[in-house]
Every structure is written in structure tokens, then in C-alpha cells.
C-alpha atoms as a PDB file:
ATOM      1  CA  UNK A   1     164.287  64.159 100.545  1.00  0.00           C
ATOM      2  CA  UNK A   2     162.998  61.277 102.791  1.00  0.00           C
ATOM      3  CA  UNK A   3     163.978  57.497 101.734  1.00  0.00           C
ATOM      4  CA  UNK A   4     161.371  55.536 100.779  1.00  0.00           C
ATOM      5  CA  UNK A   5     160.084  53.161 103.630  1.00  0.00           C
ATOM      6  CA  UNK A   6     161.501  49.419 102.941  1.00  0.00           C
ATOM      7  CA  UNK A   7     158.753  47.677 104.494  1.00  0.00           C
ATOM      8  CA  UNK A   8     155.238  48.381 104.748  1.00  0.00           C
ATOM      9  CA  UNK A   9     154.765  48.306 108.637  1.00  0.00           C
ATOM     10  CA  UNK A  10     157.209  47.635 111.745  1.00  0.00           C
ATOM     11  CA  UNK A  11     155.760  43.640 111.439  1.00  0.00           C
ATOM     12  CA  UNK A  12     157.073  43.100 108.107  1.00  0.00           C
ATOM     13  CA  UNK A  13     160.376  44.993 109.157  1.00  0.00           C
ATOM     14  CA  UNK A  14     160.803  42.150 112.523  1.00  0.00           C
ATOM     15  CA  UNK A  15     159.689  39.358 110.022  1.00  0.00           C
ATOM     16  CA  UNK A  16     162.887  40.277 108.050  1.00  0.00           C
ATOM     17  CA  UNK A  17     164.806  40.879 110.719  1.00  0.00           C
ATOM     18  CA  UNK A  18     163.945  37.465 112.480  1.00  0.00           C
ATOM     19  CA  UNK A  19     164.517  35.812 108.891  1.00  0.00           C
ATOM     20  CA  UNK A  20     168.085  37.014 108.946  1.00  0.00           C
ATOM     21  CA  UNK A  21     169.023  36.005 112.014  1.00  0.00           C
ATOM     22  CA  UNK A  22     167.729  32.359 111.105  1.00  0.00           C
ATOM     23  CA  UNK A  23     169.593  32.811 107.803  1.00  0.00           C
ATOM     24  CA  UNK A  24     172.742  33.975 109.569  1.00  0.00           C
ATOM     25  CA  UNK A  25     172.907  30.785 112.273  1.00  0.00           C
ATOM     26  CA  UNK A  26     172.635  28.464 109.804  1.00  0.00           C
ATOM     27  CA  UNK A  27     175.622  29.847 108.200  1.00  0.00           C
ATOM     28  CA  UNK A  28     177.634  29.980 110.770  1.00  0.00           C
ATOM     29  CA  UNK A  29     176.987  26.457 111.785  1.00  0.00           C
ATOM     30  CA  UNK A  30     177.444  25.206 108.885  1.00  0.00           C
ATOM     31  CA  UNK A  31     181.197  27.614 108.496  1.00  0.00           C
ATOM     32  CA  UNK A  32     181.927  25.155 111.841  1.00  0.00           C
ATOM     33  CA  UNK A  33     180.326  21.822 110.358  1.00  0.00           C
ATOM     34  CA  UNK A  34     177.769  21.583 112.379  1.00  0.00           C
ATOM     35  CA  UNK A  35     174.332  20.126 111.277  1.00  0.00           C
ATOM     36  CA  UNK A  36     171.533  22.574 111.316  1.00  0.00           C
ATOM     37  CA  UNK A  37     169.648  23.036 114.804  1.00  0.00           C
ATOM     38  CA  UNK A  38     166.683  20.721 115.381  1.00  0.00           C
ATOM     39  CA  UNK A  39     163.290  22.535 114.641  1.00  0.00           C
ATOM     40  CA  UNK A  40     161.713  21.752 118.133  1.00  0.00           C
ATOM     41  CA  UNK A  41     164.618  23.025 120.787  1.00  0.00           C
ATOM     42  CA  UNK A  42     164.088  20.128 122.734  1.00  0.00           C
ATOM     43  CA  UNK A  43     165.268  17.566 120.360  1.00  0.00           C
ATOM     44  CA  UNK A  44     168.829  16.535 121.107  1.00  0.00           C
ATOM     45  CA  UNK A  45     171.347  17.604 118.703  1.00  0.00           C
ATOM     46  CA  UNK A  46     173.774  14.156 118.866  1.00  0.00           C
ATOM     47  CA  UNK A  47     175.754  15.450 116.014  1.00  0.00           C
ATOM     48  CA  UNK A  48     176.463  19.041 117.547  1.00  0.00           C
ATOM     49  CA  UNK A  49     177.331  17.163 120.664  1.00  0.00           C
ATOM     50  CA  UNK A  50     179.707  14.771 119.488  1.00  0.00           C
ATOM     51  CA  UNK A  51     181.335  17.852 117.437  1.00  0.00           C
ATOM     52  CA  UNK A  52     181.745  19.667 120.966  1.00  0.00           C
ATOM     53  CA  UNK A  53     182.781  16.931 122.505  1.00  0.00           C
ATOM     54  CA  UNK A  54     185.418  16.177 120.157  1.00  0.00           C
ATOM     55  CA  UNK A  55     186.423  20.179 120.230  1.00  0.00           C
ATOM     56  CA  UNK A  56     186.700  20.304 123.982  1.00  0.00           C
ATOM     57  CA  UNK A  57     188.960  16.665 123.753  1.00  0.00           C
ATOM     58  CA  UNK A  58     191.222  18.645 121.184  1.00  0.00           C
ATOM     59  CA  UNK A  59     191.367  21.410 123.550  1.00  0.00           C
ATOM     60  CA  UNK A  60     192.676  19.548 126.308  1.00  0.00           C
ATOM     61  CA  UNK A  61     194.682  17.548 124.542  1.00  0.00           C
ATOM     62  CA  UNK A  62     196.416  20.735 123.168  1.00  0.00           C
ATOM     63  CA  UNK A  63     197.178  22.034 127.087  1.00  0.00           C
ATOM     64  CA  UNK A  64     198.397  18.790 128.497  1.00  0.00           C
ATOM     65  CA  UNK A  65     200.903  18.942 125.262  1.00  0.00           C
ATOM     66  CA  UNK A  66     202.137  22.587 126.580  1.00  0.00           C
ATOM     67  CA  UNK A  67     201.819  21.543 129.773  1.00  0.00           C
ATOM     68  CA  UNK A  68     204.232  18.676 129.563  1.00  0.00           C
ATOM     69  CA  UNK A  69     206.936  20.835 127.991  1.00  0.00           C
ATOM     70  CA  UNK A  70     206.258  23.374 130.796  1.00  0.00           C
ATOM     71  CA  UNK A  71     208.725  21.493 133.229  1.00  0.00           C
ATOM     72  CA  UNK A  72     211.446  20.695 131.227  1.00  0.00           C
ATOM     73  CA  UNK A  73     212.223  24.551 130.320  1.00  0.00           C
ATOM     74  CA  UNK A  74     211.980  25.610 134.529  1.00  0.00           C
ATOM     75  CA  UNK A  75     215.341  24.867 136.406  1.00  0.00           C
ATOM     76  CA  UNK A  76     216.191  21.809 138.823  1.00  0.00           C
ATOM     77  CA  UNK A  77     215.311  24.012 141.918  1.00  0.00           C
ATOM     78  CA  UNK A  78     211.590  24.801 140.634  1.00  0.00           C
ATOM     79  CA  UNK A  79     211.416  21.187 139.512  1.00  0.00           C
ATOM     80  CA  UNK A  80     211.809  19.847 143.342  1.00  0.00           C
ATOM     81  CA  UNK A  81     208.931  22.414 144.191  1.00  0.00           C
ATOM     82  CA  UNK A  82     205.977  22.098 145.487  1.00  0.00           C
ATOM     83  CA  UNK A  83     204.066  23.643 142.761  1.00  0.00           C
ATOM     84  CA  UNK A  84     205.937  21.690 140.382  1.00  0.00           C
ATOM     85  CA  UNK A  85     204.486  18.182 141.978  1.00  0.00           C
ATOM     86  CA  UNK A  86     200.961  20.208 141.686  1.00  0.00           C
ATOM     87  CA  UNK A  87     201.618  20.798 137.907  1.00  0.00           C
ATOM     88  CA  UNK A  88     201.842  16.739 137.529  1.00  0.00           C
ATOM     89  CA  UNK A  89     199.197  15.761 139.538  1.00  0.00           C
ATOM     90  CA  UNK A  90     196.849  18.598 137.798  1.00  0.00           C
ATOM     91  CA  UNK A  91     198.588  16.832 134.632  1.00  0.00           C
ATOM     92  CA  UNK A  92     197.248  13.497 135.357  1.00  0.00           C
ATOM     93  CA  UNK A  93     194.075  14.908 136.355  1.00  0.00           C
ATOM     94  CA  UNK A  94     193.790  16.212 132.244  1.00  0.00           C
ATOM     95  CA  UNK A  95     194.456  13.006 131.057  1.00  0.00           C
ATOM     96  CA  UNK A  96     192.456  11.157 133.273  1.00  0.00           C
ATOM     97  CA  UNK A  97     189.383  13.433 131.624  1.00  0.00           C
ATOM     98  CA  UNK A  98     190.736  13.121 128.081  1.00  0.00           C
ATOM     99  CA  UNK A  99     190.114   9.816 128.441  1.00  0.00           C
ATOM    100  CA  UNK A 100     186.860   9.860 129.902  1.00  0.00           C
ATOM    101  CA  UNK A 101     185.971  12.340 127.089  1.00  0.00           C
ATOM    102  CA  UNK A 102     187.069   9.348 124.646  1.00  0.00           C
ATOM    103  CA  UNK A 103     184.351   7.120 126.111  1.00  0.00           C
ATOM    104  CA  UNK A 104     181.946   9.416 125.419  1.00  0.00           C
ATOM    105  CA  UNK A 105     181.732   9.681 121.524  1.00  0.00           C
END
């Protein structure tokens, strides 16, 4: 035996469908702490910004953690090396961003 049909015609069924979706973002920004999206797209979102902003900073400040302890556990020989002065100077390049990220918020 058939099931019933849920929704009258394939409109109503993409109405649902749409209202969802909608449903379902807003959850999930709001699982991250975001604020809602702006209802015109072309509003700017400062909050959601400043909350990615702050994400990426953590980020990066996680990897230049790791990548100061990086050295330290290589031996005296690859310390001398070449890619070892690369590892600082892409070190310094990290923190010069982190910083530049603090400016921004």
C-alpha cells in the first residue's frame, strides 16, 4: 500500500525543504556562537568577523606554540641546518601576523 503524500504539491515539499535548511544554519551558528546571518547578504556581519578573526589568531597561535618546541626535540646537527634557520624565520613570520591579527579586533 502506497504512503500517503506529505505535501500537497512539489512547491510545498521545496518550501519545507528550504525552511529546514534556514532552521538548520541557524543552529549551527548559534552551536559555534555566532550571531544569526544578516537578512540582506550584503550587510556586514562584524560579529561573525571578529569571531573568525579571533579563531584564525587562536589557530596560529596554537602552531607557533608546536612550532617552537619543534627545534628543541631535533639534534645539534639539524639545528645548524639550513632548514632549521627557515623554521625561525617562517616562525617570526607567524608572529609577526599574530600580531597584526591583534590590531584587527
Amino acid at each position: 500500500m502506497p504512503q500517503p503524500r506529505k505535501y500537497a504539491n512539489r512547491a510545498q515539499q521545496q518550501a519545507a525543504y528550504r525552511q529546514r535548511r534556514a532552521l538548520s544554519e541557524v543552529q549551527l551558528l548559534a552551536q559555534k556562537g555566532l550571531p544569526a546571518l544578516p537578512a540582506i547578504p550584503t550587510m556586514p556581519g562584524n560579529a561573525r568577523w571578529c569571531a573568525m578573526i579571533a579563531q584564525a589568531r587562536m589557530l596560529l597561535s596554537e602552531a607557533a606554540q608546536e612550532m617552537q618546541g619543534y627545534p628543541e626535540d631535533c639534534s645539534e646537527v639539524w639545528q645548524q641546518s639550513e632548514r632549521a634557520q627557515e623554521l625561525l624565520a617562517r616562525m617570526e613570520q607567524l608572529e609577526a601576523l599574530i600580531d597584526q591579527l591583534e590590531g584587527l579586533e
